[in-house]
PDB file of N, CA and C in Angstrom:
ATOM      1  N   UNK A   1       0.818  -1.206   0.000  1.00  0.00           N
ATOM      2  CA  UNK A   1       0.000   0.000   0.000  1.00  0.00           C
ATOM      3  C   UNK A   1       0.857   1.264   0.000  1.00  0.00           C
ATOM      4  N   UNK A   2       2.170   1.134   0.167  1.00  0.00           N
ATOM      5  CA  UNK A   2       2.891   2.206   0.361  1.00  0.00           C
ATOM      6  C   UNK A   2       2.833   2.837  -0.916  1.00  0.00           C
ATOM      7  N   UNK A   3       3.251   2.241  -2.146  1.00  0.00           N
ATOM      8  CA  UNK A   3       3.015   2.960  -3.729  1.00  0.00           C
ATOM      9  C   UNK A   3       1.765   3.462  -3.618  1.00  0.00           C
ATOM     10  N   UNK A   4       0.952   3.000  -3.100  1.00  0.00           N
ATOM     11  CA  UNK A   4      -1.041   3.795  -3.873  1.00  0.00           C
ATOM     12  C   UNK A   4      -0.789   5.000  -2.834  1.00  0.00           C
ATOM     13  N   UNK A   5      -0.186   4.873  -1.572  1.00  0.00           N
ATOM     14  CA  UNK A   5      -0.014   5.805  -0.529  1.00  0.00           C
ATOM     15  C   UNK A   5       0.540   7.485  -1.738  1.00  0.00           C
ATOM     16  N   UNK A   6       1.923   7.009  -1.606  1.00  0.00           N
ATOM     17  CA  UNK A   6       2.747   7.771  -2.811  1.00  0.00           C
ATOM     18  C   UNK A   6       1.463   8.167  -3.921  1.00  0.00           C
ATOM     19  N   UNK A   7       1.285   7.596  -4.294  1.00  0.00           N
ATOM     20  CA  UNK A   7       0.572   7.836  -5.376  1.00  0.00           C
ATOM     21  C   UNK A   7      -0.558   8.883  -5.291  1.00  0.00           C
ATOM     22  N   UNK A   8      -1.182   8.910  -4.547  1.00  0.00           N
ATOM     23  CA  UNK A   8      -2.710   9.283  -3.873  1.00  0.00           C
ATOM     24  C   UNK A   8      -1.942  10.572  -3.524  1.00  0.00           C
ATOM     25  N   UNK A   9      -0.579  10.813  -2.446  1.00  0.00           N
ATOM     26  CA  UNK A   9      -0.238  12.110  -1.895  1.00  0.00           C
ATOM     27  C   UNK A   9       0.101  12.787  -3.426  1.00  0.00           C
ATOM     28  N   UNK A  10       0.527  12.010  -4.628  1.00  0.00           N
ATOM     29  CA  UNK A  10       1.407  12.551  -5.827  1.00  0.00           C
ATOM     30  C   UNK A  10       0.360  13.341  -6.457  1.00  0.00           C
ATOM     31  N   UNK A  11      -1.267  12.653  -6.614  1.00  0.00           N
ATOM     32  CA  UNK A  11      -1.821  12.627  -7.057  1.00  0.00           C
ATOM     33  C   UNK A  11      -3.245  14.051  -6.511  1.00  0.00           C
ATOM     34  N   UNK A  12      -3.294  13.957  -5.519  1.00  0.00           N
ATOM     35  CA  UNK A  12      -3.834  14.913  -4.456  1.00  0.00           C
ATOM     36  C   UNK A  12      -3.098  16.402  -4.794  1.00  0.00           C
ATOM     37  N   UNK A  13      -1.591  16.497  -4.914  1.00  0.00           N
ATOM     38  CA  UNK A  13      -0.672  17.958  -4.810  1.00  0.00           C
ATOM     39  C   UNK A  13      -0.768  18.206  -6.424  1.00  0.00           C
ATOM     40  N   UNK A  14      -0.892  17.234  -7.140  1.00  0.00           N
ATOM     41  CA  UNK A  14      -0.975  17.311  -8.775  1.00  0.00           C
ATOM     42  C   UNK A  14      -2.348  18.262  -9.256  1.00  0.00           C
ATOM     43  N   UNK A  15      -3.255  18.060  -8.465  1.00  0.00           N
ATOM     44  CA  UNK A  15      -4.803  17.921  -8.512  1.00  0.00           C
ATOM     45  C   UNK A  15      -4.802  19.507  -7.811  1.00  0.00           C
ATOM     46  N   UNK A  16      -4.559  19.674  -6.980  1.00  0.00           N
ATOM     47  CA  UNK A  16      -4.564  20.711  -5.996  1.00  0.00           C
ATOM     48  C   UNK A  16      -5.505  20.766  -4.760  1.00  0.00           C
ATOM     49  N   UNK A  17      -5.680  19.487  -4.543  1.00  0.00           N
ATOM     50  CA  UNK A  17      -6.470  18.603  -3.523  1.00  0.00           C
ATOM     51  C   UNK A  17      -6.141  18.968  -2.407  1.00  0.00           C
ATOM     52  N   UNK A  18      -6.372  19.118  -1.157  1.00  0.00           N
ATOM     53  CA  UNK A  18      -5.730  19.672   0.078  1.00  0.00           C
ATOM     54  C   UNK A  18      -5.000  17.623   0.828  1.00  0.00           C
ATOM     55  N   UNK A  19      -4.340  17.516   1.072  1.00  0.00           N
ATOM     56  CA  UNK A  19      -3.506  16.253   1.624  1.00  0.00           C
ATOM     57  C   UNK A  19      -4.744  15.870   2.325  1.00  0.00           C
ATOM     58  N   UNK A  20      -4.769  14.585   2.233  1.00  0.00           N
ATOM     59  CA  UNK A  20      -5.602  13.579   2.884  1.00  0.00           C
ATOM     60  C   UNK A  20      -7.139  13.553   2.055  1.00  0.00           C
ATOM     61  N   UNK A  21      -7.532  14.471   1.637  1.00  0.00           N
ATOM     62  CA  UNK A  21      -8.987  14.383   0.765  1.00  0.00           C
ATOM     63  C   UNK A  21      -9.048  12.436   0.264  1.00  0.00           C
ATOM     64  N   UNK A  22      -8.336  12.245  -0.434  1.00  0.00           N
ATOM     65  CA  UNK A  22      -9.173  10.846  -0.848  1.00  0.00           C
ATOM     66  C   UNK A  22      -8.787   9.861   0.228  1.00  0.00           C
ATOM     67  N   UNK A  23      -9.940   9.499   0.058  1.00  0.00           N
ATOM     68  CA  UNK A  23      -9.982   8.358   1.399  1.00  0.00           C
ATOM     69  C   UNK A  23     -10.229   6.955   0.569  1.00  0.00           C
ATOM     70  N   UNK A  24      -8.906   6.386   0.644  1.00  0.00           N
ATOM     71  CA  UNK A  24      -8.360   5.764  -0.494  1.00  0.00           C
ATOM     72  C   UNK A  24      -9.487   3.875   0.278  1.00  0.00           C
ATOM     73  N   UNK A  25      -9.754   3.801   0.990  1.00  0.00           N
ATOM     74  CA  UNK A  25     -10.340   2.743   2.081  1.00  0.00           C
ATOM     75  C   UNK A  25     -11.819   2.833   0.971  1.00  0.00           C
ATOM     76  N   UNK A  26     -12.429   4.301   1.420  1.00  0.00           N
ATOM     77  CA  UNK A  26     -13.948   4.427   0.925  1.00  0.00           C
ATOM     78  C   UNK A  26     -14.119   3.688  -0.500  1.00  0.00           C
ATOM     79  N   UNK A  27     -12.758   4.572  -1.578  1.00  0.00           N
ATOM     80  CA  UNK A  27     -12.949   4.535  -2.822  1.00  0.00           C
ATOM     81  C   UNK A  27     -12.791   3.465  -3.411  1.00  0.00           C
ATOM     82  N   UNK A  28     -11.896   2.358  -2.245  1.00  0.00           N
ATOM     83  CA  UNK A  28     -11.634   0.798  -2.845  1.00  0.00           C
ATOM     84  C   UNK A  28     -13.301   0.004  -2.210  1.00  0.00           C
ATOM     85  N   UNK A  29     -13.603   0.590  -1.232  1.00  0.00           N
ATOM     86  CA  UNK A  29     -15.064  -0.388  -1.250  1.00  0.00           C
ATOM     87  C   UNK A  29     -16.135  -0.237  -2.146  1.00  0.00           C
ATOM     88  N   UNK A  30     -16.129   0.830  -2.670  1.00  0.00           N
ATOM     89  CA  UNK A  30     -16.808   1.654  -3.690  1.00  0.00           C
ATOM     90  C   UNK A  30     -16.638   0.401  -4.899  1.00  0.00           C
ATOM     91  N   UNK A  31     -15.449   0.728  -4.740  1.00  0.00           N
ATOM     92  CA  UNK A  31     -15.141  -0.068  -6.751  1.00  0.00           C
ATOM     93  C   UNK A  31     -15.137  -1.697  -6.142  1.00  0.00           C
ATOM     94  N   UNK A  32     -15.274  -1.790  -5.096  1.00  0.00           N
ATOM     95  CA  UNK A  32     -14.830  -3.549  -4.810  1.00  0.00           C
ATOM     96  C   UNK A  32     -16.617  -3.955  -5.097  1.00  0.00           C
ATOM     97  N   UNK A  33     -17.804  -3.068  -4.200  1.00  0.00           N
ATOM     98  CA  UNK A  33     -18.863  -3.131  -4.399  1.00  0.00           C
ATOM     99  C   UNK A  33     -19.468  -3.336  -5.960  1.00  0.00           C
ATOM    100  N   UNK A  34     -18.816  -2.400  -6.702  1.00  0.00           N
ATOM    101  CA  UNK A  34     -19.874  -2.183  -7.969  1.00  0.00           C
ATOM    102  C   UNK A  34     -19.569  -3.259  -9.140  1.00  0.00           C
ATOM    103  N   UNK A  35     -17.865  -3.705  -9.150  1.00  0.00           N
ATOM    104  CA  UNK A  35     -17.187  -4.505  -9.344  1.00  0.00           C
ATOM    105  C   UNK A  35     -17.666  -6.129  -9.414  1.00  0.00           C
ATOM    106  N   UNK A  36     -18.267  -6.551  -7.764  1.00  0.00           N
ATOM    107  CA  UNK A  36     -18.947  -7.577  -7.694  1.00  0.00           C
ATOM    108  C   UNK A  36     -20.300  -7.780  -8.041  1.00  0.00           C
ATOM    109  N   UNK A  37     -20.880  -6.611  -7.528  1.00  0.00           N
ATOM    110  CA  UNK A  37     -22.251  -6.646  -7.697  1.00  0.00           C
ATOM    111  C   UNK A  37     -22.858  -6.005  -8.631  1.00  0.00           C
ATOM    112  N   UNK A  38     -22.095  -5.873  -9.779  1.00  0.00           N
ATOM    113  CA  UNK A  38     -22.548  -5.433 -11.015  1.00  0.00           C
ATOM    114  C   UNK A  38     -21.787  -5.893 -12.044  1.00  0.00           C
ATOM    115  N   UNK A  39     -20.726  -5.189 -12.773  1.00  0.00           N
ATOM    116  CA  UNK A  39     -19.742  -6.023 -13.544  1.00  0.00           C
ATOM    117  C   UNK A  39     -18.226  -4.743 -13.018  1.00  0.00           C
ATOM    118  N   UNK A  40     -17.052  -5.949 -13.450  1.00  0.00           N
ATOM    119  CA  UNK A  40     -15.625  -5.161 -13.003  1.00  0.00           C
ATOM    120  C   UNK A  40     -15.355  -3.657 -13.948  1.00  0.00           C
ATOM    121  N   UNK A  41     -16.426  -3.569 -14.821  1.00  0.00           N
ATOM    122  CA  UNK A  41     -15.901  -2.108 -15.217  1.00  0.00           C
ATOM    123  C   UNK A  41     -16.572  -1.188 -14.843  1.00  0.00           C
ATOM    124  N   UNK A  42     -17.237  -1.613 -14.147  1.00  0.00           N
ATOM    125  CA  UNK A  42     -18.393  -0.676 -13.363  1.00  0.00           C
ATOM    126  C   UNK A  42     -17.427  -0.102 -11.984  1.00  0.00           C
ATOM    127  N   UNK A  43     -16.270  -0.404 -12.001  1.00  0.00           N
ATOM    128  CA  UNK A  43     -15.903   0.218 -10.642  1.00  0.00           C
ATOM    129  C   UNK A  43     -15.320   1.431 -10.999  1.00  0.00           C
ATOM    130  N   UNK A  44     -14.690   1.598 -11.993  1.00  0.00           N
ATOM    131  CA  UNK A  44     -13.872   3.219 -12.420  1.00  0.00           C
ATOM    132  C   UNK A  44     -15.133   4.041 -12.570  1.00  0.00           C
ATOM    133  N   UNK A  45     -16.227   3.446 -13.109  1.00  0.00           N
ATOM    134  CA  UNK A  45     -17.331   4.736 -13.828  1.00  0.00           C
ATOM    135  C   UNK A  45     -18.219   4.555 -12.620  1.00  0.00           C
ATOM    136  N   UNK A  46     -18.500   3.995 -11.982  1.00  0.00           N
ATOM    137  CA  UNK A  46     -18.967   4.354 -10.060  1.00  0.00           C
ATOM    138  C   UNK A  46     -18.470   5.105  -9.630  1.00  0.00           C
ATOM    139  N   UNK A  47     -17.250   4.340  -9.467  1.00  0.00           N
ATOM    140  CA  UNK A  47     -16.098   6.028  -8.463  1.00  0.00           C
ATOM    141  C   UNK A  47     -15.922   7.131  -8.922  1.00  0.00           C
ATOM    142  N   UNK A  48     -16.055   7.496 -10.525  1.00  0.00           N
ATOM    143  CA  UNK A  48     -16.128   8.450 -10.901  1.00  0.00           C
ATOM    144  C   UNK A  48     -17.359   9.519 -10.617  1.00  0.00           C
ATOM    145  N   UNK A  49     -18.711   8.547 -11.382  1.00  0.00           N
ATOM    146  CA  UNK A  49     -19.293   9.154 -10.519  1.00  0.00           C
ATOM    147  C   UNK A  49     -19.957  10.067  -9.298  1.00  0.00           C
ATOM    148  N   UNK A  50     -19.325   8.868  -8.609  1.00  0.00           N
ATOM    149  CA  UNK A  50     -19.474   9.382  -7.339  1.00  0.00           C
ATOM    150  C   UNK A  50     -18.754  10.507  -6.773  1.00  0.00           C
ATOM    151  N   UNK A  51     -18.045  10.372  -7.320  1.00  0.00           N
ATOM    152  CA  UNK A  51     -16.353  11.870  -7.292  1.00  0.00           C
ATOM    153  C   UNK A  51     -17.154  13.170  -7.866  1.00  0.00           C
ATOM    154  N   UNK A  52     -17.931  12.681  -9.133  1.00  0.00           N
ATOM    155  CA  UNK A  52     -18.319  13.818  -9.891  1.00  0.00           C
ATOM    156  C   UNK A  52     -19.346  14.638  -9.158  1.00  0.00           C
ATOM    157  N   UNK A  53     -20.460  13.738  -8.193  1.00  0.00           N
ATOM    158  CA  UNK A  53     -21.521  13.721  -7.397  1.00  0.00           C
ATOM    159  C   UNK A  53     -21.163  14.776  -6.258  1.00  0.00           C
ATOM    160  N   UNK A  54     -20.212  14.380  -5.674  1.00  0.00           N
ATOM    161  CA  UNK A  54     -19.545  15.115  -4.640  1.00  0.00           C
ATOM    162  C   UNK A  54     -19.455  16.151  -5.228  1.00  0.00           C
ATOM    163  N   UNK A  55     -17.798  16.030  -5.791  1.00  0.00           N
ATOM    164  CA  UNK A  55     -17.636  17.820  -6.455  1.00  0.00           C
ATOM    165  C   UNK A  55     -18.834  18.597  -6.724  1.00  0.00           C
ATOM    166  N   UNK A  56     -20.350  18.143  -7.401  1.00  0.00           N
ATOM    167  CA  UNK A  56     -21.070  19.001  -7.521  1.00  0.00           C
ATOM    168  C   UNK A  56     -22.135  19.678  -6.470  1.00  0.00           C
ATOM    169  N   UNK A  57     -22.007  18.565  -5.265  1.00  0.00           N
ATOM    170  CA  UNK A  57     -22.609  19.074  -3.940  1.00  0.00           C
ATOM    171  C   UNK A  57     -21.409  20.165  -3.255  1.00  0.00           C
ATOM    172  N   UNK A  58     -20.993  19.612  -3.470  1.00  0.00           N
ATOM    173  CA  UNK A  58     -19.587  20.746  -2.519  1.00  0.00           C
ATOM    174  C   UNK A  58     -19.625  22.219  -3.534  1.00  0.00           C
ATOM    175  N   UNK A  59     -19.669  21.976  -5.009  1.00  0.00           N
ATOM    176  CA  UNK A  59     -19.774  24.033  -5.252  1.00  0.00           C
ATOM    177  C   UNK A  59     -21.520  23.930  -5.128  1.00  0.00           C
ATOM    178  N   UNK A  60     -22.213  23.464  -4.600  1.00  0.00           N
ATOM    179  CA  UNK A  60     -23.634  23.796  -4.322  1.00  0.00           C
ATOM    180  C   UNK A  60     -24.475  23.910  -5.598  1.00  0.00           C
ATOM    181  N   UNK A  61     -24.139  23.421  -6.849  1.00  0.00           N
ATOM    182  CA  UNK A  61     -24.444  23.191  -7.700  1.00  0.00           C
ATOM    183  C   UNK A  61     -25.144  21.911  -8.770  1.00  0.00           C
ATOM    184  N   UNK A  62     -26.036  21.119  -7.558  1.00  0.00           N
ATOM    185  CA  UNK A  62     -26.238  20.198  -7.410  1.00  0.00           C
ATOM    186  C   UNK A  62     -27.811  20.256  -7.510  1.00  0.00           C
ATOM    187  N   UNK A  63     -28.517  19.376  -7.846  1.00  0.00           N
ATOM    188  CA  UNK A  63     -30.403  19.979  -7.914  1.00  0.00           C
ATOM    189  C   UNK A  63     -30.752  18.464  -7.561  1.00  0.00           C
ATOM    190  N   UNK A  64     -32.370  19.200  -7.944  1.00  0.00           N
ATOM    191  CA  UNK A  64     -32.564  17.935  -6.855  1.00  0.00           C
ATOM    192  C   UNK A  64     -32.730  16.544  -7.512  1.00  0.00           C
ATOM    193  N   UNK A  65     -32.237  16.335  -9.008  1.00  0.00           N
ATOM    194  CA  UNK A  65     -32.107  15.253  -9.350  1.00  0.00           C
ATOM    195  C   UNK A  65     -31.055  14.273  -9.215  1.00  0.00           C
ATOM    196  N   UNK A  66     -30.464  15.071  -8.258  1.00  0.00           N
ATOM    197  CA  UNK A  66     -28.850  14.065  -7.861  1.00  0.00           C
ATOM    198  C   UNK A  66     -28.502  14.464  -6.112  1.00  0.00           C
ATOM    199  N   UNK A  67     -27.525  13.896  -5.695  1.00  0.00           N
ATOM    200  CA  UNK A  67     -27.689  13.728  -4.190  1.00  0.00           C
ATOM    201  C   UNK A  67     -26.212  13.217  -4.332  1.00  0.00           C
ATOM    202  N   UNK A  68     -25.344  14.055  -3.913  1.00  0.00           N
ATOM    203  CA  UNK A  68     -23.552  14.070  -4.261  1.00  0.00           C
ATOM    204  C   UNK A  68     -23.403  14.107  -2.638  1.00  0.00           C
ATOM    205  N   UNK A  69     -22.238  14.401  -1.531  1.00  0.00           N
ATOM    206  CA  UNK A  69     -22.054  14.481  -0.701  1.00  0.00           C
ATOM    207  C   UNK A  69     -21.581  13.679   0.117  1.00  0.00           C
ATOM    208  N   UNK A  70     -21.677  13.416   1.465  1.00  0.00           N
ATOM    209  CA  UNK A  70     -21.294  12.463   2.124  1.00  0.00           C
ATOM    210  C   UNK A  70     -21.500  11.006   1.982  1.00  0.00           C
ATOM    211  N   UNK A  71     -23.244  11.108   1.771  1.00  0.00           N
ATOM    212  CA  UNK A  71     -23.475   9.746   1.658  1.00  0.00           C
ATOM    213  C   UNK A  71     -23.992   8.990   0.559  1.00  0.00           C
ATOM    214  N   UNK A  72     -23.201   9.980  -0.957  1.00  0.00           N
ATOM    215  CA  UNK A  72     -23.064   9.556  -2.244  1.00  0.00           C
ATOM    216  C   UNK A  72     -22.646   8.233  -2.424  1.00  0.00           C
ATOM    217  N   UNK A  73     -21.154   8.074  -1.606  1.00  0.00           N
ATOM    218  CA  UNK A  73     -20.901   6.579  -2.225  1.00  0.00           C
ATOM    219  C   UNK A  73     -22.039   5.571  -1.286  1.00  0.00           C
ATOM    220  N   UNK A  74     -22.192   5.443   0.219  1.00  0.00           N
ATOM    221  CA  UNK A  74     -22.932   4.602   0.297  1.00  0.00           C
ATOM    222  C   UNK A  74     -24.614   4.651  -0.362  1.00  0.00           C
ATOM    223  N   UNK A  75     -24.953   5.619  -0.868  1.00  0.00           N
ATOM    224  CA  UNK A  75     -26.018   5.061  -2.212  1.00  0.00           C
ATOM    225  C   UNK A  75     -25.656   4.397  -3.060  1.00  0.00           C
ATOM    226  N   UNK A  76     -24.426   4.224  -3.637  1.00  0.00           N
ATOM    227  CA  UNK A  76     -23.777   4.000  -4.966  1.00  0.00           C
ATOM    228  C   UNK A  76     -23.808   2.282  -4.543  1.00  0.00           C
ATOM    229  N   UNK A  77     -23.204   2.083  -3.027  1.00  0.00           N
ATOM    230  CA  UNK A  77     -22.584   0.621  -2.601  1.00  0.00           C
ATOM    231  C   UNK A  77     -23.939   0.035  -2.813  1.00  0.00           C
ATOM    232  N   UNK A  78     -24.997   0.440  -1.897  1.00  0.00           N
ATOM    233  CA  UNK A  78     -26.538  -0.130  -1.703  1.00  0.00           C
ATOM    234  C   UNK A  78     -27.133  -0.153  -3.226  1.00  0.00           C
ATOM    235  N   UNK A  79     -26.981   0.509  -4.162  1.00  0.00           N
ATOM    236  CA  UNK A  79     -27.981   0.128  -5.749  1.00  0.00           C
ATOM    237  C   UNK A  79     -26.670  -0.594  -5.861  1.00  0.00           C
ATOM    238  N   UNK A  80     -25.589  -1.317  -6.010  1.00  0.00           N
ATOM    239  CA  UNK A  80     -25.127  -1.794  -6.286  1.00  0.00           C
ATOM    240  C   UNK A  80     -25.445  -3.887  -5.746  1.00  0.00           C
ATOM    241  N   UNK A  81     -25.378  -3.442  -4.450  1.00  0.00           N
ATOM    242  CA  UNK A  81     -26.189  -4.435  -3.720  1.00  0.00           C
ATOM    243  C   UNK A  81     -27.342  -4.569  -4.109  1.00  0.00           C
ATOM    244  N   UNK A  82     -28.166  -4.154  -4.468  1.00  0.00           N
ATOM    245  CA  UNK A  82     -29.546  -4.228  -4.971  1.00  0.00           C
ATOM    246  C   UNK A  82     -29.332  -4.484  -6.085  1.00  0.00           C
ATOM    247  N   UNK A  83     -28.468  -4.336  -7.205  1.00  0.00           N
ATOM    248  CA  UNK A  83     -28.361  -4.954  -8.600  1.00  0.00           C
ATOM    249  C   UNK A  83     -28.273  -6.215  -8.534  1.00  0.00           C
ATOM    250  N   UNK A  84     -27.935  -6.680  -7.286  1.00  0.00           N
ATOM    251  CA  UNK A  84     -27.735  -8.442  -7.894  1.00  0.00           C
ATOM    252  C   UNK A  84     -28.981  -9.173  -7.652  1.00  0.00           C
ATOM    253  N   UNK A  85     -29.652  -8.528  -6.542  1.00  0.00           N
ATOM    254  CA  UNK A  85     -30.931  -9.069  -6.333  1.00  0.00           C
ATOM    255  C   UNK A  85     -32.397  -8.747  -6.994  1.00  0.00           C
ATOM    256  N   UNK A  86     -32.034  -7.916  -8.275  1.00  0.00           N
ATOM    257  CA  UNK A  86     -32.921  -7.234  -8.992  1.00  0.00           C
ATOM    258  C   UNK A  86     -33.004  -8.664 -10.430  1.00  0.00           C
TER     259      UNK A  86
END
């Protein structure tokens, strides 16, 4: 984990991310979720998503057909869970 560590701080100062923003734990259950319980390429365009979701709750530019924020990815994990049983 030490390289994704590196990577994530490389990647964060590249970005202009303030240190520590990705919470590299969340974003692997995210893609481990959508991955299983949907198909494996569904985990980059989830997390993206969900990244995109955020960013647009955070400049407040967000309506009410989407719901970005804190508890963006665990919506994302739960319809994901619910895809297999659908």
């Amino acid at each position: 984990m030490a390289e994704l560590d590196s990577w994530v701080a490389a990647l964060e100062k590249e970005l202009g991310l303030p240190p520590g923003t990705v919470d590299v734990g969340a974003v692997l259950d995210l893609a481990r979720d959508a991955a299983h319980a949907v198909a494996r390429p569904a985990a980059p365009v989830t997390t993206y998503a969900v990244g995109y979701a955020d960013g647009l709750a955070a400049a407040g530019s967000l309506g009410a057909t989407g719901s970005g924020g804190p508890d963006a990815a665990e919506k994302a994990s739960a319809l994901a869970e619910r895809w297999t049983e659908g």
